[in-house]
Protein backbone atom coordinates (compact mmCIF):
# COMPACT_ATOMS: atom_id res chain seq x y z
CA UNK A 1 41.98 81.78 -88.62
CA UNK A 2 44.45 78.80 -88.12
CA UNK A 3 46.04 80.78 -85.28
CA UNK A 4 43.16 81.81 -83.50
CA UNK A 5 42.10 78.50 -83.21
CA UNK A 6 45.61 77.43 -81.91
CA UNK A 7 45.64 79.89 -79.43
CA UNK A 8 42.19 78.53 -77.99
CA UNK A 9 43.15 75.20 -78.13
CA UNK A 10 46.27 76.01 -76.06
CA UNK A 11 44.07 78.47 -73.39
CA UNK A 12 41.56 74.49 -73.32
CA UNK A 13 44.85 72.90 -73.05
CA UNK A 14 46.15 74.92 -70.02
CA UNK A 15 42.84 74.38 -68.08
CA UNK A 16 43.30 70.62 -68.11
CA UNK A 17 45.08 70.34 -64.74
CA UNK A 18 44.75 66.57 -64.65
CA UNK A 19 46.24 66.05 -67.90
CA UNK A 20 49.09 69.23 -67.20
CA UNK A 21 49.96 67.39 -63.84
CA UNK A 22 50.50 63.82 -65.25
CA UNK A 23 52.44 65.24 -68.34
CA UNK A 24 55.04 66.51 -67.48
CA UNK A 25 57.36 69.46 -69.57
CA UNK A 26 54.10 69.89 -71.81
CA UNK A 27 54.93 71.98 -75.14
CA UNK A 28 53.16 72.99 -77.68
CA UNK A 29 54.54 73.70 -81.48
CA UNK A 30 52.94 75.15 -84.55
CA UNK A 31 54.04 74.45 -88.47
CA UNK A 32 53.33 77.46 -90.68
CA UNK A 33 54.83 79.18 -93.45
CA UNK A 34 57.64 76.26 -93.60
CA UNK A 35 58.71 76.99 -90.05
CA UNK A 36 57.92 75.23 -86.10
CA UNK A 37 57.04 77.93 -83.80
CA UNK A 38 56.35 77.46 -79.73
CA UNK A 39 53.41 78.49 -78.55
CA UNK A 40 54.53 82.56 -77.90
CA UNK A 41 55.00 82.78 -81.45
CA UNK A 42 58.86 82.05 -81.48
CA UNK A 43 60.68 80.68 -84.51
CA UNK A 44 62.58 77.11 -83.39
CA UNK A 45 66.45 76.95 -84.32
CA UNK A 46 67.16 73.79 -82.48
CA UNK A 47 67.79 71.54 -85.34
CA UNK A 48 67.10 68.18 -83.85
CA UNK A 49 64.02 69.42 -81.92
CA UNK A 50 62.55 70.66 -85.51
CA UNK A 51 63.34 67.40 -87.03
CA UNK A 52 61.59 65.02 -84.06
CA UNK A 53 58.83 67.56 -84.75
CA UNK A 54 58.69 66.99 -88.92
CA UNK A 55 58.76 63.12 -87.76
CA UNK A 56 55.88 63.04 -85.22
CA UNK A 57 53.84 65.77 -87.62
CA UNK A 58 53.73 62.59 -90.46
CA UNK A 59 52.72 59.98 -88.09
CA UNK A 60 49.48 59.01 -86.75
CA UNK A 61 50.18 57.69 -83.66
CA UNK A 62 51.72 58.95 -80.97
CA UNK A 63 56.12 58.76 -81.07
CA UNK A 64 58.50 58.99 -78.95
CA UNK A 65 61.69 60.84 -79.30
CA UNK A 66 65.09 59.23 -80.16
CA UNK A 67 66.97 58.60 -76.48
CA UNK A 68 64.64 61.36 -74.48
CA UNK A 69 61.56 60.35 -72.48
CA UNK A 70 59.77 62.77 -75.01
CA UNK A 71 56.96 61.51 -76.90
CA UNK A 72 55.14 63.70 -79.37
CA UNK A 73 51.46 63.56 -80.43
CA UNK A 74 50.13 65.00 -83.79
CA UNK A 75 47.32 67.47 -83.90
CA UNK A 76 46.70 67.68 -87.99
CA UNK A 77 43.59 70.20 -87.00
CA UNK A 78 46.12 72.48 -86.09
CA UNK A 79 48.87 71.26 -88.16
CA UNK A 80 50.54 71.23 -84.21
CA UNK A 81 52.55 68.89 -82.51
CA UNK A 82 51.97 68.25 -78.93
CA UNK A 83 54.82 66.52 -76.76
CA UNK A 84 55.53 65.82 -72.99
CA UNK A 85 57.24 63.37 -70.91
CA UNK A 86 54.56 61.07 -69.81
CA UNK A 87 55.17 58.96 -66.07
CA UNK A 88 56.66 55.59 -66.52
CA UNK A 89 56.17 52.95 -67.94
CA UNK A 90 54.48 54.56 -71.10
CA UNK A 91 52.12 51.68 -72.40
CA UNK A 92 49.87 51.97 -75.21
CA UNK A 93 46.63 52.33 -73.06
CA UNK A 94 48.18 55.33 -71.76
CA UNK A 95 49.17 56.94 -75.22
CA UNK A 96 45.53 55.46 -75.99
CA UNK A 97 44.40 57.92 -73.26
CA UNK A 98 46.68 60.67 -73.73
CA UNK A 99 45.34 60.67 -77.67
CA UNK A 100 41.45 60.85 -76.38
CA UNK A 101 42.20 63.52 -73.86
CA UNK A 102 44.01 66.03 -76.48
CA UNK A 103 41.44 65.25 -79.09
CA UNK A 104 38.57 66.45 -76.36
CA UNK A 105 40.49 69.72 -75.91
CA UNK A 106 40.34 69.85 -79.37
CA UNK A 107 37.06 69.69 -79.40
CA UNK A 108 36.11 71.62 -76.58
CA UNK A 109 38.30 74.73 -77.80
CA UNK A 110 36.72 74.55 -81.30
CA UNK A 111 33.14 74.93 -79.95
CA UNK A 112 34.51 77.61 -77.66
CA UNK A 113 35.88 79.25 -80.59
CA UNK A 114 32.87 78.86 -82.95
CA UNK A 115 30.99 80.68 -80.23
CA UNK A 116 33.34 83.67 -79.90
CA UNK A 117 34.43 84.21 -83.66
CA UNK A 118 33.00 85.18 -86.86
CA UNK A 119 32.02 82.26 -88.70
CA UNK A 120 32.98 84.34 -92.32
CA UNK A 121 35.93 85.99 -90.90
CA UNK A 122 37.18 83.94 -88.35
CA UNK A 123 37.93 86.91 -86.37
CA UNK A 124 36.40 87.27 -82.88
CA UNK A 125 32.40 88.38 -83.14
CA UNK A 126 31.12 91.25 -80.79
CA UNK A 127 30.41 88.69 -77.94
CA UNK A 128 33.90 87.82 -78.19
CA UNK A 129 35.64 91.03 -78.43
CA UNK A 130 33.18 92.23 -75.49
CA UNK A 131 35.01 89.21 -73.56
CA UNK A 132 38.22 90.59 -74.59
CA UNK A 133 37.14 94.06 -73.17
CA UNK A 134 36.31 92.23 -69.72
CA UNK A 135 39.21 90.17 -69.71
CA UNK A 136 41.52 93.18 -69.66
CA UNK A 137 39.06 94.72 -67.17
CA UNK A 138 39.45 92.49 -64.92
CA UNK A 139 43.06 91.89 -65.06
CA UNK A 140 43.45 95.78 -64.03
CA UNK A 141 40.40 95.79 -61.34
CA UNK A 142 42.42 97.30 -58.32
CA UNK A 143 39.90 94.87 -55.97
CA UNK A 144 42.59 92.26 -56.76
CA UNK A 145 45.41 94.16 -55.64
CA UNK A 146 45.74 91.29 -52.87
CA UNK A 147 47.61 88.85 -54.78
CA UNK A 148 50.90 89.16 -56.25
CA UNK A 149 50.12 89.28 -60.05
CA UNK A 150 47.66 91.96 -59.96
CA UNK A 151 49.04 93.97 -57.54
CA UNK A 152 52.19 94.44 -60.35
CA UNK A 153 49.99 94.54 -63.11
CA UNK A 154 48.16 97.56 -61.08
CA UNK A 155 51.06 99.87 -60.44
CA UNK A 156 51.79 100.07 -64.35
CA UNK A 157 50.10 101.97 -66.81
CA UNK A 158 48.13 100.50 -69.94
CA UNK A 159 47.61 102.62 -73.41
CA UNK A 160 44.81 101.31 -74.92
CA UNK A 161 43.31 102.77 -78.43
CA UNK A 162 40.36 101.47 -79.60
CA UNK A 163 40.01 101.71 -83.82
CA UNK A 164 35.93 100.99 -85.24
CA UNK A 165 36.24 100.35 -89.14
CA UNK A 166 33.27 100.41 -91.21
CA UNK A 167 33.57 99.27 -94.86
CA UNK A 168 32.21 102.48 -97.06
CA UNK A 169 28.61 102.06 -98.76
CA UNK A 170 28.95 98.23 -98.59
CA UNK A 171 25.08 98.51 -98.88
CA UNK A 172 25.75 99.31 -102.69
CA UNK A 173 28.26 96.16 -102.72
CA UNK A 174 25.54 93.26 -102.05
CA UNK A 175 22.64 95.56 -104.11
CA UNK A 176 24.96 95.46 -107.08
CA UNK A 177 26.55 92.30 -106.62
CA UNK A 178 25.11 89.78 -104.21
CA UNK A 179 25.39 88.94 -100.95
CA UNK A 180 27.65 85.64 -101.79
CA UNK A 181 29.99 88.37 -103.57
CA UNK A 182 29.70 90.97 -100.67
CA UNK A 183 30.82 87.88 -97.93
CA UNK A 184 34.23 87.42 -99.92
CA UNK A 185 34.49 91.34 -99.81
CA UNK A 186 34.37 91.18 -96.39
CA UNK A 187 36.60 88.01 -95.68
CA UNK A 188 39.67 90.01 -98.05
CA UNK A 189 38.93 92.74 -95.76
CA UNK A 190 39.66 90.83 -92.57
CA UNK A 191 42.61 89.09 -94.21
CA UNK A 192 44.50 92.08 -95.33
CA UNK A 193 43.97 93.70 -91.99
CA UNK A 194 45.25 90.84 -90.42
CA UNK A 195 48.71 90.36 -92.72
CA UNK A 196 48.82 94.21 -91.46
CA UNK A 197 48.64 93.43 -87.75
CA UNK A 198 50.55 90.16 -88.02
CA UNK A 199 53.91 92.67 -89.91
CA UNK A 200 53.13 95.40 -86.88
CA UNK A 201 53.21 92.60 -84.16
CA UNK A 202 56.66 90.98 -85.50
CA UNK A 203 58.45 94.70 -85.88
CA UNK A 204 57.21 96.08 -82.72
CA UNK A 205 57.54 92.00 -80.65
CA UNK A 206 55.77 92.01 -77.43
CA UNK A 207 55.18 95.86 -77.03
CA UNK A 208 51.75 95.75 -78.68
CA UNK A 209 48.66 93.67 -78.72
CA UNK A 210 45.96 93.43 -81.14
CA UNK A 211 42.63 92.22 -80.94
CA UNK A 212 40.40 92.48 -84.15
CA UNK A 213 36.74 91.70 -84.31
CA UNK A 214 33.99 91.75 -86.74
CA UNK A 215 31.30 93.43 -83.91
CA UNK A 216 28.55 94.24 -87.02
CA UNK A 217 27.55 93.78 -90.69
CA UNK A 218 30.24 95.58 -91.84
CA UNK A 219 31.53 97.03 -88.99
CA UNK A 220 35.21 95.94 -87.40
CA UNK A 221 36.93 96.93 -83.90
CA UNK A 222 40.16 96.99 -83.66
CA UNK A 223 41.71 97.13 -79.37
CA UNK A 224 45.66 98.04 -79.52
CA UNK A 225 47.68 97.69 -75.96
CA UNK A 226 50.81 98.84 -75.64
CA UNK A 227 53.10 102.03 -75.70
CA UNK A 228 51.86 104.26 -78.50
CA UNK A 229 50.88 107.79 -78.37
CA UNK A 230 47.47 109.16 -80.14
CA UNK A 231 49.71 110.15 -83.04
CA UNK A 232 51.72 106.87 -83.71
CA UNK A 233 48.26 105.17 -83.61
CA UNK A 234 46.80 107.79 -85.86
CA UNK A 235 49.48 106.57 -88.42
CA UNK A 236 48.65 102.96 -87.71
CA UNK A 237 44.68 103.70 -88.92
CA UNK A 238 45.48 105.47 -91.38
CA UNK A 239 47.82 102.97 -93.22
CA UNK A 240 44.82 100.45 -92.83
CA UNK A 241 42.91 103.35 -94.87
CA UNK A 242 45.77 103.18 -97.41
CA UNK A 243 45.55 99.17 -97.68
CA UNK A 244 42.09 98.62 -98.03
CA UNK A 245 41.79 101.43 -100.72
CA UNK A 246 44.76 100.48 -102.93
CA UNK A 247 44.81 97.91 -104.50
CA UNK A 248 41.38 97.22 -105.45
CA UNK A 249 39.33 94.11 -103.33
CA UNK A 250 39.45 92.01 -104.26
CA UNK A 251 42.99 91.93 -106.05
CA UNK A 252 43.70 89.45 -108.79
CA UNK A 253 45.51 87.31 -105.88
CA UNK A 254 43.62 87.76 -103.45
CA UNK A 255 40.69 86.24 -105.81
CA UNK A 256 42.89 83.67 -106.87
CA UNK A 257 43.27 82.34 -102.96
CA UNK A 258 39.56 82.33 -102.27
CA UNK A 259 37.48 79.22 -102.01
CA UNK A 260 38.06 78.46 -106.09
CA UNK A 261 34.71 76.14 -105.35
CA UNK A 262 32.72 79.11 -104.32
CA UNK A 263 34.70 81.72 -106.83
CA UNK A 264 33.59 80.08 -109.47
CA UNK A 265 29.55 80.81 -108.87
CA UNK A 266 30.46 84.31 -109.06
CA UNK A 267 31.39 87.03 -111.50
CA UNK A 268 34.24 89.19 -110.60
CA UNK A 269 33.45 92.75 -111.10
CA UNK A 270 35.32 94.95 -113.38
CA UNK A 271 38.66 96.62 -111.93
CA UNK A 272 37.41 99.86 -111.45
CA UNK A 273 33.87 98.70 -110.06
CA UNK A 274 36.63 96.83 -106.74
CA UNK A 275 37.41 100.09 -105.18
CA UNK A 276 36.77 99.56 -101.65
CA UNK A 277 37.06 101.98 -98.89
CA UNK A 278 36.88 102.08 -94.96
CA UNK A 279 36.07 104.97 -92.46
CA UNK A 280 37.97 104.39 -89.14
CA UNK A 281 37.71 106.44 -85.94
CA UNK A 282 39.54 105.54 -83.01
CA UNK A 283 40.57 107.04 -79.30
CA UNK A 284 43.20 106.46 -76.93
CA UNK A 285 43.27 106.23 -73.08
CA UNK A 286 46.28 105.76 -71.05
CA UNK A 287 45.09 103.98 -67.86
CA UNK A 288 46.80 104.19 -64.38
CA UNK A 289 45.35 102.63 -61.05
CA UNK A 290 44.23 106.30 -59.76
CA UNK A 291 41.77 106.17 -63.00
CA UNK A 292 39.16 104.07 -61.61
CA UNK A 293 37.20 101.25 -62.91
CA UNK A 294 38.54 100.02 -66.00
CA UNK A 295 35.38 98.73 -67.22
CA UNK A 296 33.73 102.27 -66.89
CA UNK A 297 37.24 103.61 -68.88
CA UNK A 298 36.75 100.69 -71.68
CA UNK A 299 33.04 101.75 -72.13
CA UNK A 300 33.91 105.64 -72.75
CA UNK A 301 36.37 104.71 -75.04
CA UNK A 302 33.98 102.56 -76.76
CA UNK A 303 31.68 105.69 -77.28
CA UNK A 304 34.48 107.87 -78.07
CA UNK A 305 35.90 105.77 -81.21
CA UNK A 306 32.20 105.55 -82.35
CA UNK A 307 31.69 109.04 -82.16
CA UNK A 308 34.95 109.63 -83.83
CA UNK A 309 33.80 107.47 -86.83
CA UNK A 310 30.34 109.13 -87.18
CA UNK A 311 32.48 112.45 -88.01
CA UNK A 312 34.57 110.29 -90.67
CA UNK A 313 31.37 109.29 -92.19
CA UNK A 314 29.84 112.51 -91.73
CA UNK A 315 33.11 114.30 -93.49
CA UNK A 316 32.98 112.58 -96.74
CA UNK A 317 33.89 108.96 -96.01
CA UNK A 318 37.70 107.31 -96.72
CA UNK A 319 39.04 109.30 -93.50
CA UNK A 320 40.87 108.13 -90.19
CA UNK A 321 39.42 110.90 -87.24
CA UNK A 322 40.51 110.63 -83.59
CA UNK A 323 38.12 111.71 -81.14
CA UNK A 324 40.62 113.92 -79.89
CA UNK A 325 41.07 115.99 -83.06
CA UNK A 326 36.99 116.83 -82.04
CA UNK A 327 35.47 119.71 -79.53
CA UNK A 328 33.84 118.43 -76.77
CA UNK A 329 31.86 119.66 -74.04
CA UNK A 330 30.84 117.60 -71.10
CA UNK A 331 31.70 114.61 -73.41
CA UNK A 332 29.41 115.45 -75.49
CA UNK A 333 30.66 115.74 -79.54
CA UNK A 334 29.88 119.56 -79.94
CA UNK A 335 29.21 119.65 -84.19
């Protein structure tokens, strides 16, 4: 969730033109897992950047870098460092300032972000993933074709494959067990999906994009962009099938991270009673300008991953089916 929130906080960030224009060189770094990353996700090796960065994260004021113009400002939210060269002379009504600007993107981006995400997941909700759909839309709409970013963007081709998830009989899961119990179900769900993405995303760098969304109860989306072929993302699906089934949800680990605070209201279920299962159905679409609208494209491929899921449900649950594997006629699924 940590990341999601980072990368609205940098998309508030970047729409602050008066603060972008009087900071100059603005950056943006992340600590996770031990490591600084910028903001595209890129490991930092420059040694004496990472330690100005370890310096500023312990401090509570703004600091300025050792013999550079640089000064840093923590964002402990975020567990981010912000830092810029600000215009001279740098006074302490100005770092004042500086402070009380980023802490209103702050705030701005996390109401932004409770409005398009999943308050149990963290993952966007269906209004958000619908954005996501129109955002990509948009980008593509051949009207723009007049200015020089779209017009480059339009003479490629996008492959976009659309996955719908739907945790099997999860009805049975909060009869038998609670709802409290069911909600952790679902947050290890989203979790292990993500640590799935987040491994695809670093092997295959920037030649994919994933967007994941909880659009229902127990439903998930899942939008992939990038160069893969109905087959390759047939494999990707059904490796999600594989994780969510084995091992059991939740593991003993995966227990172990939950909230221990709200763990320890509930009773785990026996090992065998864990077994968890998801039916996926998904489609693919490669889109060129000569395809038309986009929008029209994203809603047919919408209907087409649905469709493919009501025939994994309908064939015995714990099954990946691609809407091409299935007759049609006029678009219609012929049973």
């Amino acid at each position: 969730m940590q990341l999601e929130r980072f990368d609205v906080f940098l998309a508030e960030l970047d729409s602050d033109q008066e603060l972008v224009t009087e900071i100059s060189d603005v950056q943006v770094y992340r600590y996770f897992d031990r490591k600084w990353f910028d903001r595209f996700g890129v490991i930092l090796t420059d040694r004496v950047l990472c330690s100005e960065l370890a310096r500023a994260r312990k401090k509570k004021t703004p600091t300025k870098a050792a013999e550079t113009s640089r000064w840093f400002f923590q964002m402990p939210d975020l567990d981010a460092v912000i830092c810029g060269i600000p215009p001279s002379p740098v006074t302490k009504v100005r770092t004042k300032k500086y402070r009380a600007q980023f802490d209103d993107c702050l705030k701005h981006s996390a109401n932004a972000f409770k409005a398009n995400h999943d308050n149990l997941t963290g993952l966007l909700n269906k209004e958000g993933f619908k954005a996501r759909l129109d955002s990509i839309a948009s980008k593509f709409n051949p009207v723009h074709a007049g200015d020089s970013e779209s017009s480059e963007k339009i003479h490629s081709t996008l492959a976009i494959s659309l996955l719908t998830l739907d945790i099997d009989n999860f009805k049975q899961v909060n009869d038998s067990y609670g709802h409290p119990y069911g909600d952790l179900v679902l947050q290890c769900f989203a979790r292990r999906i993500q640590k799935h993405v987040s491994d695809l995303q670093i092997k295959s760098g920037d030649n994919l994009r994933f967007t994941i969304a909880r659009t229902g109860g127990e439903e998930f989306s899942m939008l992939i962009e990038g160069s893969k072929t109905s087959d390759q993302i047939q494999g990707i699906a059904e490796t999600i099938r594989k994780i969510i089934e084995n091992p059991v949800m939740p593991s003993e680990t995966e227990w172990q991270d939950l909230d221990q605070t709200i763990t320890s209201e509930i009773r785990l279920p026996h090992l065998g009673e864990r077994r968890v299962t998801v039916s996926i159905g998904s489609a693919t679409t490669v889109y060129s300008p000569a395809s038309g609208d986009l929008k029209r494209i994203l809603g047919d491929l919408t209907n087409k991953s649905d469709a493919a899921l009501y025939r994994a449900k309908a064939g015995g649950r714990n099954v990946v089916r691609n809407f091409d594997e299935i007759l049609t006629r006029h678009g219609q699924v012929v049973e």
